[in-house]
C-alpha atoms as a PDB file:
ATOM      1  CA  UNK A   1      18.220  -8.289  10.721  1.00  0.00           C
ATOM      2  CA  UNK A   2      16.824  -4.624  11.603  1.00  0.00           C
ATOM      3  CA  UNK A   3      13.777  -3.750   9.861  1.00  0.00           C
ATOM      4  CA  UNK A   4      16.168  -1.023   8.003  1.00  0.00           C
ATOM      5  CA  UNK A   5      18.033  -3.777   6.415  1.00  0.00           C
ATOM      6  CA  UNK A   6      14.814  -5.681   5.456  1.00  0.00           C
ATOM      7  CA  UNK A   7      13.224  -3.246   3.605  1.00  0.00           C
ATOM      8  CA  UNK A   8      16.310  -2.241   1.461  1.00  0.00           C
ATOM      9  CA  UNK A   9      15.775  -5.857  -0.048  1.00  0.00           C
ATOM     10  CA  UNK A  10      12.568  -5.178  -2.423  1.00  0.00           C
ATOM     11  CA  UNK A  11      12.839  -2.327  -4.829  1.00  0.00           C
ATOM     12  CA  UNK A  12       8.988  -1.123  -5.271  1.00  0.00           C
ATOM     13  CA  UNK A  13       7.579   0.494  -8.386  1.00  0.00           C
ATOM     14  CA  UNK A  14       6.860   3.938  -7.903  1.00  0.00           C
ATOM     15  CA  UNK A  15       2.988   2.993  -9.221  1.00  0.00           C
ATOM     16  CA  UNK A  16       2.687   0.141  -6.505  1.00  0.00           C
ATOM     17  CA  UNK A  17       4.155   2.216  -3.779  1.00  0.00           C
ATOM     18  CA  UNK A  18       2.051   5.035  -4.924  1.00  0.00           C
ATOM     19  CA  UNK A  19      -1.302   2.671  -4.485  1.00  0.00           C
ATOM     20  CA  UNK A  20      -1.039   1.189  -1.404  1.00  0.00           C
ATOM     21  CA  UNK A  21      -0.424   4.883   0.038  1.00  0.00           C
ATOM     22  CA  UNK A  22      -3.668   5.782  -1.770  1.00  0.00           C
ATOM     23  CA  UNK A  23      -5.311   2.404  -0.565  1.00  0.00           C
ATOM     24  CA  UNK A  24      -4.295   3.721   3.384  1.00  0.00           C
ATOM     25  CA  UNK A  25      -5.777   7.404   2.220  1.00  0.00           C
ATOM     26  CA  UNK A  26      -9.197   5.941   1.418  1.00  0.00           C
ATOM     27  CA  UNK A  27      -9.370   3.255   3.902  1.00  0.00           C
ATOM     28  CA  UNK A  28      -8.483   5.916   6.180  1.00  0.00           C
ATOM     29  CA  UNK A  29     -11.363   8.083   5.122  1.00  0.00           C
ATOM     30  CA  UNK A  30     -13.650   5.400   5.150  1.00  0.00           C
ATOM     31  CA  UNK A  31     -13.160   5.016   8.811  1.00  0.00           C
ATOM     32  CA  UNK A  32     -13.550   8.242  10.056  1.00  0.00           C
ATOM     33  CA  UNK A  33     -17.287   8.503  12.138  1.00  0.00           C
ATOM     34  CA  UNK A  34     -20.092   8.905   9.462  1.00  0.00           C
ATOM     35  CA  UNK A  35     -17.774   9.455   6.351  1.00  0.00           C
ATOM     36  CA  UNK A  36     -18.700  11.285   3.158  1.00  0.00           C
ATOM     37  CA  UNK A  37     -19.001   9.517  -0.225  1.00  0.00           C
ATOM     38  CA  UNK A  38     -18.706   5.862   1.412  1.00  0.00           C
ATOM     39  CA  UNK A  39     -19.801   4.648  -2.144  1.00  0.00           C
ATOM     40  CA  UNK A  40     -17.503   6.406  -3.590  1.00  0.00           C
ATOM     41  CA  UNK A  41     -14.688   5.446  -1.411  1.00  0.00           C
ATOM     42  CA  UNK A  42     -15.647   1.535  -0.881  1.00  0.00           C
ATOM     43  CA  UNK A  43     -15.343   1.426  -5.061  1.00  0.00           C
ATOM     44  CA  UNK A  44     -12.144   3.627  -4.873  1.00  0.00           C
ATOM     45  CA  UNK A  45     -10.582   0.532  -2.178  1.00  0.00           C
ATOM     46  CA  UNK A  46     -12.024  -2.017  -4.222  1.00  0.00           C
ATOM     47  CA  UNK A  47     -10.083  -0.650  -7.535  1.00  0.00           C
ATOM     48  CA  UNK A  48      -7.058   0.036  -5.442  1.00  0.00           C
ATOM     49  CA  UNK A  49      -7.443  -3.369  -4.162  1.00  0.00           C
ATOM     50  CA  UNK A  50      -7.703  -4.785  -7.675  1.00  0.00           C
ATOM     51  CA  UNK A  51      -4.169  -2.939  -8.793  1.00  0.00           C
ATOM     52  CA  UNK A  52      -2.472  -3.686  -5.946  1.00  0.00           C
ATOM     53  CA  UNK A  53      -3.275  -7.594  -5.987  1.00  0.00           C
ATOM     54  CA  UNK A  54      -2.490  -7.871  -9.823  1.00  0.00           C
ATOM     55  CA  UNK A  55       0.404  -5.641 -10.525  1.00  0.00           C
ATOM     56  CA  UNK A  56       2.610  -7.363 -12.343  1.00  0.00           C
ATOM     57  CA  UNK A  57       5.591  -6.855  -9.388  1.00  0.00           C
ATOM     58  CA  UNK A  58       4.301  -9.942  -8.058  1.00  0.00           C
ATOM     59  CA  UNK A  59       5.043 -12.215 -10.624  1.00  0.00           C
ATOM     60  CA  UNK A  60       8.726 -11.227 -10.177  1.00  0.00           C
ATOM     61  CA  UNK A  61      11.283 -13.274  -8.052  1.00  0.00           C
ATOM     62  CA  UNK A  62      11.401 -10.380  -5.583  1.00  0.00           C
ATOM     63  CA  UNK A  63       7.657 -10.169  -5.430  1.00  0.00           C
ATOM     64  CA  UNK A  64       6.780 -13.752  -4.817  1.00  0.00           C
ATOM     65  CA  UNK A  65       7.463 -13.846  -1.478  1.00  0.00           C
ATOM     66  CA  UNK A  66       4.696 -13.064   1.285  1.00  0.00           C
ATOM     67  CA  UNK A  67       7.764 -10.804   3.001  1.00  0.00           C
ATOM     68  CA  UNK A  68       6.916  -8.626   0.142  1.00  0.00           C
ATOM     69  CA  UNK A  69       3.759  -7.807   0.434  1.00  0.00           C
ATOM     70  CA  UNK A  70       3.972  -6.957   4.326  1.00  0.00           C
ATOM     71  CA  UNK A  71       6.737  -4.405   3.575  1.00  0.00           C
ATOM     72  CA  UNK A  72       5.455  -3.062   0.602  1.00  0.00           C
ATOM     73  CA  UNK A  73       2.581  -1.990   3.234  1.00  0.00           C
ATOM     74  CA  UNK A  74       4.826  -1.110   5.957  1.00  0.00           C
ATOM     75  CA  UNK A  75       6.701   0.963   3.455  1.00  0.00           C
ATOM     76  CA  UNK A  76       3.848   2.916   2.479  1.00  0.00           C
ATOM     77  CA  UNK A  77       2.576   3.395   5.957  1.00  0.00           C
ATOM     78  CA  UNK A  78       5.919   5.013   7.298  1.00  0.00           C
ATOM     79  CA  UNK A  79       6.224   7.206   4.589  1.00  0.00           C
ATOM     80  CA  UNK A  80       3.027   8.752   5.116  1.00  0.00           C
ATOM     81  CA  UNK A  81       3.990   8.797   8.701  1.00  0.00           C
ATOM     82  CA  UNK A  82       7.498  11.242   7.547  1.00  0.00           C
ATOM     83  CA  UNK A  83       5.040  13.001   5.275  1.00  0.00           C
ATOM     84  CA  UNK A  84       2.776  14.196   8.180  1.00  0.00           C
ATOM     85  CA  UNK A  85       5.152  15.126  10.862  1.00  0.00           C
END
């Protein structure tokens, strides 16, 4: 199975999708070399962090699995990859 085919199995909410891009925004900003607002943006990961691990996608039947999780990352990372080029 391509990885095409495996992401077309787990329909995201737009909210969830929408934080883990955020969550790769700030932890991308944290790591730049001597980074502005680092308190600001460890709390901002840490609350991402929080809304990602508890929405309540994962208590579905489609969320349960630790497939899941990986793509919803994945997902988010390749379409901020699109959005940039």
């Amino acid at each position: 199975m391509g990885s095409t085919e495996a992401m077309a199995r787990h329909l995201f909410p737009h909210d969830l999708i929408r934080a883990q891009q955020q969550w790769h925004d700030t932890y991308r900003a944290l790591a730049e070399p001597r980074p502005r607002r680092t308190t600001e943006l460890r709390r901002r990961l840490l609350l991402l962090s929080v809304r990602i691990h508890w929405h309540p996608y994962w208590t579905t039947p489609e969320g349960r699995t630790p497939v899941a999780r990986v793509e919803l990352r994945q997902r988010a990372a390749e379409s901020r990859t699109r959005g940039a080029a």
